[in-house]
C-alpha atoms as a PDB file:
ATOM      1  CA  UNK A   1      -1.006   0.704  -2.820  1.00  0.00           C
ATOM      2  CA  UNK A   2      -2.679  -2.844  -1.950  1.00  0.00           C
ATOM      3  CA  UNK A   3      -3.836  -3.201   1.196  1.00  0.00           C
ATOM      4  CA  UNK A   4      -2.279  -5.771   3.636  1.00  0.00           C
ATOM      5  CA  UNK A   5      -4.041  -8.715   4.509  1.00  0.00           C
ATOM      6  CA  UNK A   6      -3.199 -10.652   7.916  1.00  0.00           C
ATOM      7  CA  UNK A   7      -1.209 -13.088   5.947  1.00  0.00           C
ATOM      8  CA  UNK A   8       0.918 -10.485   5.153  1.00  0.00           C
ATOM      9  CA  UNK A   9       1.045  -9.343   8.428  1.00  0.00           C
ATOM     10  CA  UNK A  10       2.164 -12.298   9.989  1.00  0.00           C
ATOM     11  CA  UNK A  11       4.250 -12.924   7.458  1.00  0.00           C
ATOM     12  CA  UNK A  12       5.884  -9.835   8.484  1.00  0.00           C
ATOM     13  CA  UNK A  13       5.736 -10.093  11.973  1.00  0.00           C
ATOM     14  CA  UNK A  14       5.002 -13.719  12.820  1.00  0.00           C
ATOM     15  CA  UNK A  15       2.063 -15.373  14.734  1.00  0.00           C
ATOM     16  CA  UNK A  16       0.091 -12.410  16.020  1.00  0.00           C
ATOM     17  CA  UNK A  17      -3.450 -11.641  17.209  1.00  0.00           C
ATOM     18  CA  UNK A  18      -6.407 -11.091  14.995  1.00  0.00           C
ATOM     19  CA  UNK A  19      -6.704  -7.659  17.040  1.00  0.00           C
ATOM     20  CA  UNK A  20      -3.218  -6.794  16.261  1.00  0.00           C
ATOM     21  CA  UNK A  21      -3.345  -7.552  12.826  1.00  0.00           C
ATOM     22  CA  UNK A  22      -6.860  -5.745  12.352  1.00  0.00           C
ATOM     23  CA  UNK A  23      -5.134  -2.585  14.244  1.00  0.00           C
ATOM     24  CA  UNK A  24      -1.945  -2.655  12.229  1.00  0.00           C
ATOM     25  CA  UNK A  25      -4.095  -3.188   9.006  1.00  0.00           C
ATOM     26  CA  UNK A  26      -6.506  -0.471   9.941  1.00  0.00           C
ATOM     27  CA  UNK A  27      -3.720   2.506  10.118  1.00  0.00           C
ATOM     28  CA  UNK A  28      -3.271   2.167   5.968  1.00  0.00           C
ATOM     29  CA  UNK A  29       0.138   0.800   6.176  1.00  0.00           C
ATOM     30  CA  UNK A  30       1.890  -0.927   3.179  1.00  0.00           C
ATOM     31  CA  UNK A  31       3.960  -3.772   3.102  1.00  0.00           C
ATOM     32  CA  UNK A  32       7.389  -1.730   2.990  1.00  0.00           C
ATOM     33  CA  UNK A  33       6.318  -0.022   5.434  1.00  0.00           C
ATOM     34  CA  UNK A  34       5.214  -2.219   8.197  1.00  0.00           C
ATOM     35  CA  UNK A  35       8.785  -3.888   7.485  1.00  0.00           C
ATOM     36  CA  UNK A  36      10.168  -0.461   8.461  1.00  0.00           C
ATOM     37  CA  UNK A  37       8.182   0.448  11.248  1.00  0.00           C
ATOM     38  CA  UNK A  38       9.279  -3.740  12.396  1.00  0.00           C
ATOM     39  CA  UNK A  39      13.077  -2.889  11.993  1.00  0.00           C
ATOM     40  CA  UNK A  40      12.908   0.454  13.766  1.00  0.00           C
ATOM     41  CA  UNK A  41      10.879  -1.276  16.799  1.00  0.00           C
ATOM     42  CA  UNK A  42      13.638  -4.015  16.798  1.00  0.00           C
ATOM     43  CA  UNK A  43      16.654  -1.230  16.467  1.00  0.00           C
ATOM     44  CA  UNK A  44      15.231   0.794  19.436  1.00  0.00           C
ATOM     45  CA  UNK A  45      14.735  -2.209  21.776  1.00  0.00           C
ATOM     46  CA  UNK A  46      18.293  -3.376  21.142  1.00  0.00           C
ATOM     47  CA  UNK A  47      19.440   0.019  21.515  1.00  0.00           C
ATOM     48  CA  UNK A  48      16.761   0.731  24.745  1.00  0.00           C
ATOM     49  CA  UNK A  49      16.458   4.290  22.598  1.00  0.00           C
ATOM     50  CA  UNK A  50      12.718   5.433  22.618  1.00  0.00           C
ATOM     51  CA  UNK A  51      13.209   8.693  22.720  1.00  0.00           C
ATOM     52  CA  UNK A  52      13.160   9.579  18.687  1.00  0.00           C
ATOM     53  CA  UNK A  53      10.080  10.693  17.749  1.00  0.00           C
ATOM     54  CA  UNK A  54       8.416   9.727  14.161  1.00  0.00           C
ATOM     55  CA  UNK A  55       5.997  11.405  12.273  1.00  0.00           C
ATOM     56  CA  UNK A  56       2.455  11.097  12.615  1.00  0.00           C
ATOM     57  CA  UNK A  57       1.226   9.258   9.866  1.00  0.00           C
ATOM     58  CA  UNK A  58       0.964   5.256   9.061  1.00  0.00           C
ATOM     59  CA  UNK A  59       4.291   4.901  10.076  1.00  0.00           C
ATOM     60  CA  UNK A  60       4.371   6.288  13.449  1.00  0.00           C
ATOM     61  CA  UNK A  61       0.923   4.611  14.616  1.00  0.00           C
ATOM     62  CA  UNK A  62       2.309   0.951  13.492  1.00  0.00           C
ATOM     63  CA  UNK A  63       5.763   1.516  15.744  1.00  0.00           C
ATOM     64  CA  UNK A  64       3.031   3.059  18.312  1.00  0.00           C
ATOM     65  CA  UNK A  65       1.155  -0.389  17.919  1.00  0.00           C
ATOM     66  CA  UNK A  66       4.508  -2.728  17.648  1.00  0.00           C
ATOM     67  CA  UNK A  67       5.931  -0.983  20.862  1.00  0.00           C
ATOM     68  CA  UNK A  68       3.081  -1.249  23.148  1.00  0.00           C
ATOM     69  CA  UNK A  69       2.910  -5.308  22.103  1.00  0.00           C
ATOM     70  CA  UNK A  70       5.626  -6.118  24.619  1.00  0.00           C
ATOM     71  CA  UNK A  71       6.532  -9.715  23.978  1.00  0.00           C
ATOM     72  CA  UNK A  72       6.404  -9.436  19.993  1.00  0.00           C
ATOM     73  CA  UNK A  73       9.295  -9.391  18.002  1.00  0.00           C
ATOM     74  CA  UNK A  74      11.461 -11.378  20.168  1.00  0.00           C
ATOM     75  CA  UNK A  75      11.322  -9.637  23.270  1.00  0.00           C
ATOM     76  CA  UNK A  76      10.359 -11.518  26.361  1.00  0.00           C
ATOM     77  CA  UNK A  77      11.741  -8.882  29.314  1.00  0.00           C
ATOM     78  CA  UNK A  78      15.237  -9.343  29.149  1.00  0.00           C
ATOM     79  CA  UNK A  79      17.595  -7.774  27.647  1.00  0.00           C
ATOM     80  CA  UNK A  80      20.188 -10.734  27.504  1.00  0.00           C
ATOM     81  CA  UNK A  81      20.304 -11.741  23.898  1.00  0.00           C
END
């Protein structure tokens, strides 16, 4: 498993802090799954469901990470699309 670089990350994600990538880096997540943990963050804002739990692991701390950044992945406080 190679380890992401912030390139990748924003890549991923688009333009995001140097702390955010260094805390999404730091948690040991690959590539497939940061794209994961991205797609379930975007599914449960669309769907206003965050009430699923996920397991602890890499996984779970990057859609920890991804939900507290409010503003990230499209999301500017509205839910009008």
């Amino acid at each position: 498993m190679a380890e992401l670089s912030e390139d990748d990350v924003i890549g991923i994600l688009g333009p995001v802090s140097d702390a955010l990538a260094a805390e999404i880096i730091a948690t040991g997540i690959d590539r497939a799954g940061l794209v994961a943990a991205r797609d379930r963050v975007i599914r449960d804002r669309k769907t206003h469901r965050h009430d699923i739990a996920v397991e602890p692991g890499p996984f779970g701390e990057v859609v920890d990470i991804l939900e507290r950044a409010r503003g990230l992945l499209g999301e500017g406080g509205s839910t009008l699309e």
